[in-house]
Protein backbone atom coordinates (compact mmCIF):
# COMPACT_ATOMS: atom_id res chain seq x y z
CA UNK A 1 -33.32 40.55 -34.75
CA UNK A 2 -31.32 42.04 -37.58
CA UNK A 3 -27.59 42.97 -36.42
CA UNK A 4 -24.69 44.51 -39.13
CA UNK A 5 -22.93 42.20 -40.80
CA UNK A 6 -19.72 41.33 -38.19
CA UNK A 7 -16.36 41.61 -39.99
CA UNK A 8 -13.38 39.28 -39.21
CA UNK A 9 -10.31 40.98 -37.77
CA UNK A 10 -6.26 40.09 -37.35
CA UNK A 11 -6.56 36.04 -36.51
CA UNK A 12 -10.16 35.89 -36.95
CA UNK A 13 -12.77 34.07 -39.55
CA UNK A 14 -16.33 34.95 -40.84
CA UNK A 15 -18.68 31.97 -41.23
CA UNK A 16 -21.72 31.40 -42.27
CA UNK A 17 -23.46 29.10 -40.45
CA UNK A 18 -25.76 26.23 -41.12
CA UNK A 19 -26.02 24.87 -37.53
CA UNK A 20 -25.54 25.83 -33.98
CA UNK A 21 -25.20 23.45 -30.75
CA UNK A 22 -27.02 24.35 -27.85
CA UNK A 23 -25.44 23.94 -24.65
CA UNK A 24 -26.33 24.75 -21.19
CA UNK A 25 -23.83 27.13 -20.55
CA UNK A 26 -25.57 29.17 -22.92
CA UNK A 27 -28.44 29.34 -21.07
CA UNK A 28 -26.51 29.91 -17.86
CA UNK A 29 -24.83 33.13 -20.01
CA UNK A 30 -28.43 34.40 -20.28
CA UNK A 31 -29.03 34.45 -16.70
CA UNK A 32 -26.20 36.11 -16.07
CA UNK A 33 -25.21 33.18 -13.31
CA UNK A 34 -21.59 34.25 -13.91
CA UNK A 35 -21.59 37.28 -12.98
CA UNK A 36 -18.64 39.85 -13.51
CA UNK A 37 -16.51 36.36 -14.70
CA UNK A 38 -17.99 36.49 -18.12
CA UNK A 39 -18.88 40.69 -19.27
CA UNK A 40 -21.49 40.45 -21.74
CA UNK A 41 -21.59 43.53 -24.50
CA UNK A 42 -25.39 44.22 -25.83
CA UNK A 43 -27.60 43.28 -27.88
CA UNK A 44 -25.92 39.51 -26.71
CA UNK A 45 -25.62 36.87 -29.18
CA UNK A 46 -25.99 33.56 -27.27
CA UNK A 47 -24.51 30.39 -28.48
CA UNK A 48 -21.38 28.63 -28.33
CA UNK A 49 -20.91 25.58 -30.50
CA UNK A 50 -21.45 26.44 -34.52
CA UNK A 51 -20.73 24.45 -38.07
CA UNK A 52 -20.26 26.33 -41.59
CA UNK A 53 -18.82 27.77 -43.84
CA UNK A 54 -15.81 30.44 -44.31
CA UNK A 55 -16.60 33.66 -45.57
CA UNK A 56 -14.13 35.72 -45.36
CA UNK A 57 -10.69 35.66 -43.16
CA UNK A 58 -9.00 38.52 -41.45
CA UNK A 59 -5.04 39.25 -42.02
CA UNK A 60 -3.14 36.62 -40.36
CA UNK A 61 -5.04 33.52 -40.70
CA UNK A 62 -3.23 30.46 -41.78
CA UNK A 63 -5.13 27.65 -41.53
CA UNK A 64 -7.92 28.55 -43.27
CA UNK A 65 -9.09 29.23 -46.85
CA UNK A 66 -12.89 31.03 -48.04
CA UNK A 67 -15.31 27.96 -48.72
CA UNK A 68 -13.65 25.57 -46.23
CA UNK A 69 -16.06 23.79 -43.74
CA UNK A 70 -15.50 24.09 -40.59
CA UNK A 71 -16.79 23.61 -36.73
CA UNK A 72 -15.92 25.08 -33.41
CA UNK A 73 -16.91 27.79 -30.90
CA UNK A 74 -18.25 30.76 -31.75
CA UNK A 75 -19.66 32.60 -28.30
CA UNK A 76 -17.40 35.48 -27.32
CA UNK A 77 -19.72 37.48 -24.47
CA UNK A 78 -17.33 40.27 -23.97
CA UNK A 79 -17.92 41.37 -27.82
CA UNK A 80 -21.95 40.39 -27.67
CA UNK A 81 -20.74 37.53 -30.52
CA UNK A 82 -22.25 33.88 -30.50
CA UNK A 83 -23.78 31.13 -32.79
CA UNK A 84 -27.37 30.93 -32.97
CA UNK A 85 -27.10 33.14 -35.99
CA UNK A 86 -26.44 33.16 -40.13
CA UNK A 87 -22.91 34.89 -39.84
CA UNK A 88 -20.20 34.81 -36.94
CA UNK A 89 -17.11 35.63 -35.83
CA UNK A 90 -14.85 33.10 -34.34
CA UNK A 91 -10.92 33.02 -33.70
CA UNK A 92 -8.54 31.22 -35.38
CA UNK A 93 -7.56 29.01 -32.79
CA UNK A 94 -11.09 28.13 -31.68
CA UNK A 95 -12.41 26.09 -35.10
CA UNK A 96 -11.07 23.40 -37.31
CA UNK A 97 -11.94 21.65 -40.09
CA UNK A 98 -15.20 19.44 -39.76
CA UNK A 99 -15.54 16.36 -40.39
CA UNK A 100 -16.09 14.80 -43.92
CA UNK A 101 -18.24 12.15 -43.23
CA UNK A 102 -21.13 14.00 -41.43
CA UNK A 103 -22.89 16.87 -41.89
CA UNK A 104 -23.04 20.67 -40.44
CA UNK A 105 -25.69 19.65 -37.82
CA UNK A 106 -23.49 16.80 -36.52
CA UNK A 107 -20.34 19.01 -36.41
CA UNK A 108 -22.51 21.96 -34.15
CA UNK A 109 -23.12 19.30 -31.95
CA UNK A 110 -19.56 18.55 -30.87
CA UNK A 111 -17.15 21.12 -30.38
CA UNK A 112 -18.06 22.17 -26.35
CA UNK A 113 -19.24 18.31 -25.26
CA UNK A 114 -16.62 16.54 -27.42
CA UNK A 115 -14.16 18.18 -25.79
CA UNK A 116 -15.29 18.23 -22.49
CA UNK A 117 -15.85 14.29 -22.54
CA UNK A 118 -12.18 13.50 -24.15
CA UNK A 119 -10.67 15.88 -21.74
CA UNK A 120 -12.31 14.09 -18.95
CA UNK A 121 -10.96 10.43 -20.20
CA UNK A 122 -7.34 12.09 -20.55
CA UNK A 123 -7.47 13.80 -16.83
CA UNK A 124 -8.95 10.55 -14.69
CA UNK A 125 -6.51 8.37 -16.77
CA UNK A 126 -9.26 6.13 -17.79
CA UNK A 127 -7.55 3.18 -19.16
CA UNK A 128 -7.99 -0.77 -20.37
CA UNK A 129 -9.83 -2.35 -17.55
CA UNK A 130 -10.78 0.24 -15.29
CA UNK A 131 -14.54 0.51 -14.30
CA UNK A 132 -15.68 3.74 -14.79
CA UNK A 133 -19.06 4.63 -13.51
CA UNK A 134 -20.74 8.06 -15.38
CA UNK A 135 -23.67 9.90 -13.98
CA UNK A 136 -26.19 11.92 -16.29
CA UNK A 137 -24.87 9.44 -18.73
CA UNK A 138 -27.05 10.23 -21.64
CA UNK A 139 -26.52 13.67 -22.05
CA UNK A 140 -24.03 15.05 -24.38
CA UNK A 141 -20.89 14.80 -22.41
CA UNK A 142 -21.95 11.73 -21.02
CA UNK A 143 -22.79 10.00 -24.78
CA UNK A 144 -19.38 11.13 -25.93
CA UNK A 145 -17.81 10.15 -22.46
CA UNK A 146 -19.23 6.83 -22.62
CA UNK A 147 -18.08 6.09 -26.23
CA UNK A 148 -14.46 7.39 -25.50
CA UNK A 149 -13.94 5.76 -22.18
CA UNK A 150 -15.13 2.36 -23.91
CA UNK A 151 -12.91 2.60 -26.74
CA UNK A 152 -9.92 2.95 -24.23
CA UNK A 153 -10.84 -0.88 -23.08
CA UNK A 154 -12.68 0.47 -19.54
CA UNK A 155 -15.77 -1.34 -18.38
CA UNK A 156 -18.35 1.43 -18.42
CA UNK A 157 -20.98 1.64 -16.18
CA UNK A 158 -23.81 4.64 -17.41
CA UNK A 159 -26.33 5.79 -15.46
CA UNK A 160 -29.95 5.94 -18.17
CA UNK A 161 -33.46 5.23 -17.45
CA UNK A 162 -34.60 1.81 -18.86
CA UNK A 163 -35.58 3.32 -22.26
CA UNK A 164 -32.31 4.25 -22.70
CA UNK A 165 -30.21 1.60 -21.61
CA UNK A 166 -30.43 0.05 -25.19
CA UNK A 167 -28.83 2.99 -26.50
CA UNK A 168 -26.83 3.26 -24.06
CA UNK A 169 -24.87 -0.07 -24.51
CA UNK A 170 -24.59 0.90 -28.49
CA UNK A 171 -22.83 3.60 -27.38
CA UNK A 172 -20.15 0.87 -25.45
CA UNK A 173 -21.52 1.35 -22.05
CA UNK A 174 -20.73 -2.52 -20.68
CA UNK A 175 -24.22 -2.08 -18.54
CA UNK A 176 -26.69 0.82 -17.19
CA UNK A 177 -28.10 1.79 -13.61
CA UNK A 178 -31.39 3.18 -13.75
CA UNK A 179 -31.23 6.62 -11.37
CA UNK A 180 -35.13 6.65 -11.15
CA UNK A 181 -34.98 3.00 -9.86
CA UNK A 182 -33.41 3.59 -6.60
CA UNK A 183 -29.92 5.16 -5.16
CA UNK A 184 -27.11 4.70 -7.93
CA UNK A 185 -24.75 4.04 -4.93
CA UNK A 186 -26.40 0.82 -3.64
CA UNK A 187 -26.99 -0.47 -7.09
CA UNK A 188 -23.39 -0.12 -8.16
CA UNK A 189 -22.01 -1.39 -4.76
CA UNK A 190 -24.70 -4.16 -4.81
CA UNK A 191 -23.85 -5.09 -8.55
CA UNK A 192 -20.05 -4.56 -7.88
CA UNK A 193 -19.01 -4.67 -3.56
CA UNK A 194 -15.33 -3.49 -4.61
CA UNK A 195 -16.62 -0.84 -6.49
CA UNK A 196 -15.69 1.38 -9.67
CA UNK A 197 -11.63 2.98 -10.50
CA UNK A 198 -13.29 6.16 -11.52
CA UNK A 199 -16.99 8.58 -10.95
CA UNK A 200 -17.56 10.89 -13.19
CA UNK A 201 -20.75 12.93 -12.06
CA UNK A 202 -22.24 15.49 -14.71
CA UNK A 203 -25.66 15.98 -12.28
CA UNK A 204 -25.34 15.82 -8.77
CA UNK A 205 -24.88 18.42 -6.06
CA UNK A 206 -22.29 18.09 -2.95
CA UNK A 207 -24.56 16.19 -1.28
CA UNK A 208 -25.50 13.97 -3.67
CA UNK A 209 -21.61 13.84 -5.17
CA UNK A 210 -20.70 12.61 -1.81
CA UNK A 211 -22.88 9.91 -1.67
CA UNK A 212 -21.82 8.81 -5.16
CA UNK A 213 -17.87 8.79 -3.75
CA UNK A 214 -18.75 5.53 -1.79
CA UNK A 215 -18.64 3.48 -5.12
CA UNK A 216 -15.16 4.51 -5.21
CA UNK A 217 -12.74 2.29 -4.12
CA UNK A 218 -9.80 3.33 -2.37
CA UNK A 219 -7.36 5.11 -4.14
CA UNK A 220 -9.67 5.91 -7.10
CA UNK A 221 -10.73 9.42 -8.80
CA UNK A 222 -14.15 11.09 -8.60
CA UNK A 223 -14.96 14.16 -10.38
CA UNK A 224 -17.50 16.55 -10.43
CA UNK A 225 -18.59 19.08 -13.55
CA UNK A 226 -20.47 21.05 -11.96
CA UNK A 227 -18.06 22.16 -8.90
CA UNK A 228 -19.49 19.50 -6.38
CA UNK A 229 -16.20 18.19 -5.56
CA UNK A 230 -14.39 19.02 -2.13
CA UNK A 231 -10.54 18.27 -2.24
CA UNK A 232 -9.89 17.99 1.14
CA UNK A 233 -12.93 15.47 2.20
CA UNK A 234 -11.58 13.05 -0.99
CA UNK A 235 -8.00 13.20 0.37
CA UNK A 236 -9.43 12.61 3.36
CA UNK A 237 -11.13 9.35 2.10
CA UNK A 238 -7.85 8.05 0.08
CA UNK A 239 -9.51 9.62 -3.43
CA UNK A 240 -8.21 11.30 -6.04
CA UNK A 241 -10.97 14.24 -7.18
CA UNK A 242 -11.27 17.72 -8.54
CA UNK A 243 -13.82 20.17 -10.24
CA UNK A 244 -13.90 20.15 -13.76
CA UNK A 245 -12.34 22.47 -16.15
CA UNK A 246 -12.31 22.24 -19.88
CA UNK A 247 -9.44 23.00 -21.95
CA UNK A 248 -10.59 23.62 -25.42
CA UNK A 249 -7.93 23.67 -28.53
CA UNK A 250 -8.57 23.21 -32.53
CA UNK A 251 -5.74 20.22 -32.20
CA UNK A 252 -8.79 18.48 -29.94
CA UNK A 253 -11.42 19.73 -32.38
CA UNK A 254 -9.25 17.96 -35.00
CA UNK A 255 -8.93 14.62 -33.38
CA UNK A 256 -12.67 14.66 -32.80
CA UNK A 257 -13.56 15.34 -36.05
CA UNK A 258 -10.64 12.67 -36.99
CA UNK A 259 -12.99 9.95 -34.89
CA UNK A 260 -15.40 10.90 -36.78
CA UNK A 261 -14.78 10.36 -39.66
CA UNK A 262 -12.72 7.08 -38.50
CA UNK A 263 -16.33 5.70 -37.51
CA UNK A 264 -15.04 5.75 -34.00
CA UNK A 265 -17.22 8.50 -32.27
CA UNK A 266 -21.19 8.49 -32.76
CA UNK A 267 -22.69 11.78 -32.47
CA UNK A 268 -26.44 11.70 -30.96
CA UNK A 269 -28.48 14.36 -32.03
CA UNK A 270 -31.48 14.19 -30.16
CA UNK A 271 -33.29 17.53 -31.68
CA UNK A 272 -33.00 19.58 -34.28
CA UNK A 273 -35.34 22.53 -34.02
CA UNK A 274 -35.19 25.97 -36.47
CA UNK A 275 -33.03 29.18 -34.92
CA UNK A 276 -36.81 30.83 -34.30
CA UNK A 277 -37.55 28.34 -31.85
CA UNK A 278 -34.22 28.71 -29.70
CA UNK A 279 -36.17 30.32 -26.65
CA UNK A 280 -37.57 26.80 -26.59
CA UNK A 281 -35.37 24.94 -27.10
CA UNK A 282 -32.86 26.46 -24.52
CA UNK A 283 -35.74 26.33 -21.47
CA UNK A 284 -36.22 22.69 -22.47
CA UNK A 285 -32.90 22.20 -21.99
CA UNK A 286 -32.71 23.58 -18.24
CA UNK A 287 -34.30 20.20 -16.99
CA UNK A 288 -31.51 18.73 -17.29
CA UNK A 289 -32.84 15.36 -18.99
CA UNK A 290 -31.75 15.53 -22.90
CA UNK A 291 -30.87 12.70 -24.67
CA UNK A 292 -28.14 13.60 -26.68
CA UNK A 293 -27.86 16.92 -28.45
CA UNK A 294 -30.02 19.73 -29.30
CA UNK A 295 -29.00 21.61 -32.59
CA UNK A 296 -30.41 24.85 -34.58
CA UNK A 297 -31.31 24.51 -38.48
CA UNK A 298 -29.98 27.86 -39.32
């Protein structure tokens, strides 16, 4: 549809975009599974992650300049703003400069997953020579997870079926379980009897998160994204584990794109599909089984 032109205010830029990141938050937005948490004004622009360039800049804004190229998040519910679009809105303090060395589609593809994987790393302390075993490995978060965790020194364990596991140890993963092959926990624990330092789990429900918790040995950390994690029965089991929150900040975005272009962070674009063929795109995306990311040619 055909909306005004937005305008940028105090602490705000205008971009025009070349590339939004689809996400499945931003399908989760549509259904409204968040109820009064996140108002929505109408019509609703969905989309969170975006790459472009400046347009304009409202009073205030220091760090950027008209023409610069930049990436970040875009979706703002409460003002009906978002990125699969030409121009958008986003604050200051949620862009920063993309990286040189790839282009806009690569940069939409980072900003919500890239963040969410390094934050991860930082909060279970992954570290040289811990063993690290990722769930719904293959996915956005869990590409960049794998890649970040890896370049820390841990061993990596990633879950992938066996036409991924190729790309999988590209990406640094030291070797792959395949989920559709039988239950993750007995491979791991056959594979490894002391176990792994650290779950991450991007997939599975309590039930299933709980039966993932036995690779962990004692002492370890086991985390959930998706808000499968009970405190109390980990304590209860000598683990360290929470629920997932993500922290976003344009000094991350900068040390992303600073990977980047340092050769030291691969981003795996898996589709790239027009803006007209978002509906798609975003109910393809509900299954849960992407490899890598799905962007918008705007």
């Amino acid at each position: 549809m055909d909306l005004p032109q937005p305008e940028p205010g105090p602490g705000e830029v205008l971009v025009r975009l070349s590339a939004a990141g689809l996400n499945p938050v931003d399908w989760k937005i549509a259904d409204g599974m968040f109820g009064d948490a996140v108002p929505a004004a109408f019509p609703l622009v969905l989309g969170t992650d975006g790459a472009g360039e400046v347009l304009a800049i409202g009073t205030g804004v220091r760090r950027f300049t008209v023409g610069d190229a930049v990436f970040g998040q875009f979706q703002r519910p409460e003002q009906g703003g978002g990125s699969y679009c030409e121009l958008a809105v986003a604050e200051e303090s949620r862009i920063a400069h993309a990286a040189r060395s790839v282009t806009y589609a690569t940069s939409a593809a980072l900003p919500t997953a890239g963040m969410t994987a390094y934050n991860l790393v930082e909060e279970t302390r992954i570290s040289e020579g811990k063993r690290v075993l990722i769930v719904g490995a293959t996915g956005g978060v869990g590409t960049f997870a794998t890649q970040l965790a890896a370049g820390r020194g841990a061993e990596v364990i990633a879950t992938a079926r066996a036409s991924n596991a190729e790309l999988m140890r590209t990406l640094g993963a030291a070797e792959t379980v395949d989920h559709t092959a039988g239950p993750v926990a007995d491979q791991v624990l056959a594979a490894h009897p002391d176990g792994v330092d650290v779950l991450i789990d991007m997939t599975g429900g309590p039930e299933e998160f709980g039966e993932l918790t036995r690779t962990v040995r004692d002492g370890g950390t086991a985390v959930s994204l998706i808000g499968s994690a009970d405190a109390d029965d980990l304590t209860e089991h000598n683990l360290r584990g929470f629920n997932f929150v993500n922290r976003p900040s344009p000094q991350l975005l900068e040390i992303l794109a600073g990977h980047i272009d340092a050769g030291r962070l691969t981003v795996l674009v898996g589709r790239e599909v027009s803006l007209e063929q978002a509906p798609e795109a975003l109910a393809a995306s509900r299954t849960g089984r992407a490899q890598g990311k799905t962007v918008l040619a705007i």
